[in-house]
Structure formats: C-alpha cells, structure tokens
C-alpha atoms as a PDB file:
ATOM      1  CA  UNK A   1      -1.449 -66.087 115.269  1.00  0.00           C
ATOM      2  CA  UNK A   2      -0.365 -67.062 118.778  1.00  0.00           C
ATOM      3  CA  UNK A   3      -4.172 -68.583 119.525  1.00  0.00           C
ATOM      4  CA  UNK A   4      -6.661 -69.702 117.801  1.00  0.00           C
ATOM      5  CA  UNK A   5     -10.245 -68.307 117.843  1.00  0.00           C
ATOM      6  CA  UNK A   6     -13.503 -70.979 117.648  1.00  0.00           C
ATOM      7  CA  UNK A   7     -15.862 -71.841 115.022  1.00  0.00           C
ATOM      8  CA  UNK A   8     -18.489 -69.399 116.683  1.00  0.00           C
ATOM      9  CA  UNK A   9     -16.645 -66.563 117.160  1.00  0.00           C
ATOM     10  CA  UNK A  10     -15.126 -67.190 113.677  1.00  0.00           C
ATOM     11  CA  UNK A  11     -19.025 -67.242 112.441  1.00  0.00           C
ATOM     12  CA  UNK A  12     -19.262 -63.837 114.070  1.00  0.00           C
ATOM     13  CA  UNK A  13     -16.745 -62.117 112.322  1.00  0.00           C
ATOM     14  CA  UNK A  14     -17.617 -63.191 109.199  1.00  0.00           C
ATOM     15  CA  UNK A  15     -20.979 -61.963 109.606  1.00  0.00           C
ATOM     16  CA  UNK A  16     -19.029 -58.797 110.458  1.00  0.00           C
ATOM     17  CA  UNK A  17     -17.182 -58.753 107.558  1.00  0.00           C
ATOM     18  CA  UNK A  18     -20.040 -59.433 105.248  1.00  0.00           C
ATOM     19  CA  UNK A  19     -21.578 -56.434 106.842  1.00  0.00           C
ATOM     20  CA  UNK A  20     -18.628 -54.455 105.579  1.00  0.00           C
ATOM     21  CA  UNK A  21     -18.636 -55.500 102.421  1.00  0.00           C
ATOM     22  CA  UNK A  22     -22.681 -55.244 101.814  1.00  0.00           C
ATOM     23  CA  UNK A  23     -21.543 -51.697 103.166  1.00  0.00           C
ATOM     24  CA  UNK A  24     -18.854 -51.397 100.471  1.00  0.00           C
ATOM     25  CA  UNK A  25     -20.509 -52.724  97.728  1.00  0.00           C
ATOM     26  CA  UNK A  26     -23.203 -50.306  98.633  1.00  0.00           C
ATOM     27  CA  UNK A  27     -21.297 -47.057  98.223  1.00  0.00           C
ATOM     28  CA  UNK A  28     -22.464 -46.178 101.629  1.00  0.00           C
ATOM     29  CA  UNK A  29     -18.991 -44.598 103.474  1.00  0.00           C
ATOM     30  CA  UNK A  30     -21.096 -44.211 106.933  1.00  0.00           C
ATOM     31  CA  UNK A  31     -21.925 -47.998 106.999  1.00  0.00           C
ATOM     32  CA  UNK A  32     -18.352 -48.758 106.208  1.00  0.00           C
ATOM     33  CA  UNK A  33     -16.906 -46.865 108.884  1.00  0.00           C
ATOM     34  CA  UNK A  34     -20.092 -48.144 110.962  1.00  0.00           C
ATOM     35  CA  UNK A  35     -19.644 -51.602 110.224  1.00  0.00           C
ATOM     36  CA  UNK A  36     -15.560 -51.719 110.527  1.00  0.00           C
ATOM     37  CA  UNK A  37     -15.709 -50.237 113.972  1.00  0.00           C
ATOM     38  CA  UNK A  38     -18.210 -53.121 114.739  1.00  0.00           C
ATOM     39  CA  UNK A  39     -15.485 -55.686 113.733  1.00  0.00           C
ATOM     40  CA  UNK A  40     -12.554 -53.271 115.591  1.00  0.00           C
ATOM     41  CA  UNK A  41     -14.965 -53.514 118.952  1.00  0.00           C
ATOM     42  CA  UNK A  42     -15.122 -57.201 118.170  1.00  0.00           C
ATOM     43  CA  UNK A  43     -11.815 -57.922 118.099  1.00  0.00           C
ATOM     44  CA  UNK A  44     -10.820 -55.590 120.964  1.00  0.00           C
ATOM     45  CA  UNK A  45     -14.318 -57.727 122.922  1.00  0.00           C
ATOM     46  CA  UNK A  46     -11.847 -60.864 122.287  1.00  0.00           C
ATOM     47  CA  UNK A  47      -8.460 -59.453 123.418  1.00  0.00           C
ATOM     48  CA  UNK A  48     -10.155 -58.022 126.788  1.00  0.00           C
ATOM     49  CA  UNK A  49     -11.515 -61.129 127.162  1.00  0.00           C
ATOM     50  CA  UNK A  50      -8.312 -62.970 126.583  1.00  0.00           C
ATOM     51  CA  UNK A  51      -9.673 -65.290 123.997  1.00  0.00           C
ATOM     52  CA  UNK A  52      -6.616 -63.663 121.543  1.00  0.00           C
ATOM     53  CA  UNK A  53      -3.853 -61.816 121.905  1.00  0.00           C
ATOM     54  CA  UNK A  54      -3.040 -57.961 120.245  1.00  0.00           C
ATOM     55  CA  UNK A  55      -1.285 -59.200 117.625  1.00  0.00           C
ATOM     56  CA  UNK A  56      -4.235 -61.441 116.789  1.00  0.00           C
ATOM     57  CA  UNK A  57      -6.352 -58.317 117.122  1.00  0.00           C
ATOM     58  CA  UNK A  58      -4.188 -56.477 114.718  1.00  0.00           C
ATOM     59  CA  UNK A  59      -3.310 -59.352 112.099  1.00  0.00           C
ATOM     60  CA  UNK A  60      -7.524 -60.207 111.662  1.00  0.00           C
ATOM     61  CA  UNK A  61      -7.954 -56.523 111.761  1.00  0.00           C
ATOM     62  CA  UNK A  62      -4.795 -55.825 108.827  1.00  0.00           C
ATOM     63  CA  UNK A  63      -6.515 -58.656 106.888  1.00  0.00           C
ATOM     64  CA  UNK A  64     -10.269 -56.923 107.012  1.00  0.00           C
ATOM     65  CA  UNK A  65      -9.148 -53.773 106.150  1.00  0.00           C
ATOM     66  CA  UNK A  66      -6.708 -55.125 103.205  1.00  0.00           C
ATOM     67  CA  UNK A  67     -10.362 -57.052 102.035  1.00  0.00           C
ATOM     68  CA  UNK A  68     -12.357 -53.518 102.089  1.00  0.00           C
ATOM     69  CA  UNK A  69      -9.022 -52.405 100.360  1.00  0.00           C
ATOM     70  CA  UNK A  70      -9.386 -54.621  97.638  1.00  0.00           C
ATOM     71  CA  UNK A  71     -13.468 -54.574  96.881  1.00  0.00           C
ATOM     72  CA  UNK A  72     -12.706 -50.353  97.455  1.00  0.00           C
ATOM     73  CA  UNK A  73     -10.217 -50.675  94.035  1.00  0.00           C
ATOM     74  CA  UNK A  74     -12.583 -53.232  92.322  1.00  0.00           C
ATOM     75  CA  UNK A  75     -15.390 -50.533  92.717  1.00  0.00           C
ATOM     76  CA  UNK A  76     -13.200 -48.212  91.345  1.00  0.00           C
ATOM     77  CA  UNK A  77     -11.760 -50.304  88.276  1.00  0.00           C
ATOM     78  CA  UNK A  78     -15.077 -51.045  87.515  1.00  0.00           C
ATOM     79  CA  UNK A  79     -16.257 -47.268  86.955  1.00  0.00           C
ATOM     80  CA  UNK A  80     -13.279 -46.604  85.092  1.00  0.00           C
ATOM     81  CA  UNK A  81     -14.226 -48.410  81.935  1.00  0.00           C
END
C-alpha cells in the first residue's frame, strides 16, 4: 500500500468488517450486501478524501471480500457434515 491509514480509521473498518461478518455468520444475505457496501463507501470516503490511494481502496477492499470468502466456505463446510 502506497499510504498508510491511522489507528482510527483502522478502528473504523474493523468495526466494518465485524459488521460483515456478524452479517455472515448470521445467514442474513441483505446485511451482507448492506454491510459490505458500508465498508466499499468507506473506503471510497478515504480515497475522495485523499487519505489513500485506489489501489489502497481496492487491496483493503480484495482482502474484505477474500475474509467474507472464507467464513462464506466455513459456513458451508460446516453444513456439509
């Protein structure tokens, strides 16, 4: 990542992401897609505020969706047994 975001805007989107995985683990597919546009219009808040740059925007956003991936296929594995 070119820059670096701070400790509160860091706390932010980890309350985001929580959010999305509460959502997740929930089986609720409206609060998913709820909650990861909330982290989308949070990262696009920073880029248009020039606190980080697109590819910031797009590497934290890769990274969220590869973590809704993951607890998506855990959920799954889990009702396969």
């Amino acid at each position: 990542m070119s820059r670096v975001i701070d400790l509160a805007q860091y706390d932010v989107l980890t309350s985001l992401r929580n959010k999305v995985a509460a959502a997740v683990a929930a089986n609720s597919p409206e609060d998913t897609h709820r909650t990861l546009g909330m982290v989308q219009g949070y990262l696009i808040g920073l880029h248009t505020a020039g606190e980080i740059d697109i590819n910031d925007v797009r590497s934290l956003e890769a990274e969220t969706m590869a973590n809704v991936n993951f607890l998506l296929n855990a959920r799954k594995g889990a009702h396969a047994n």
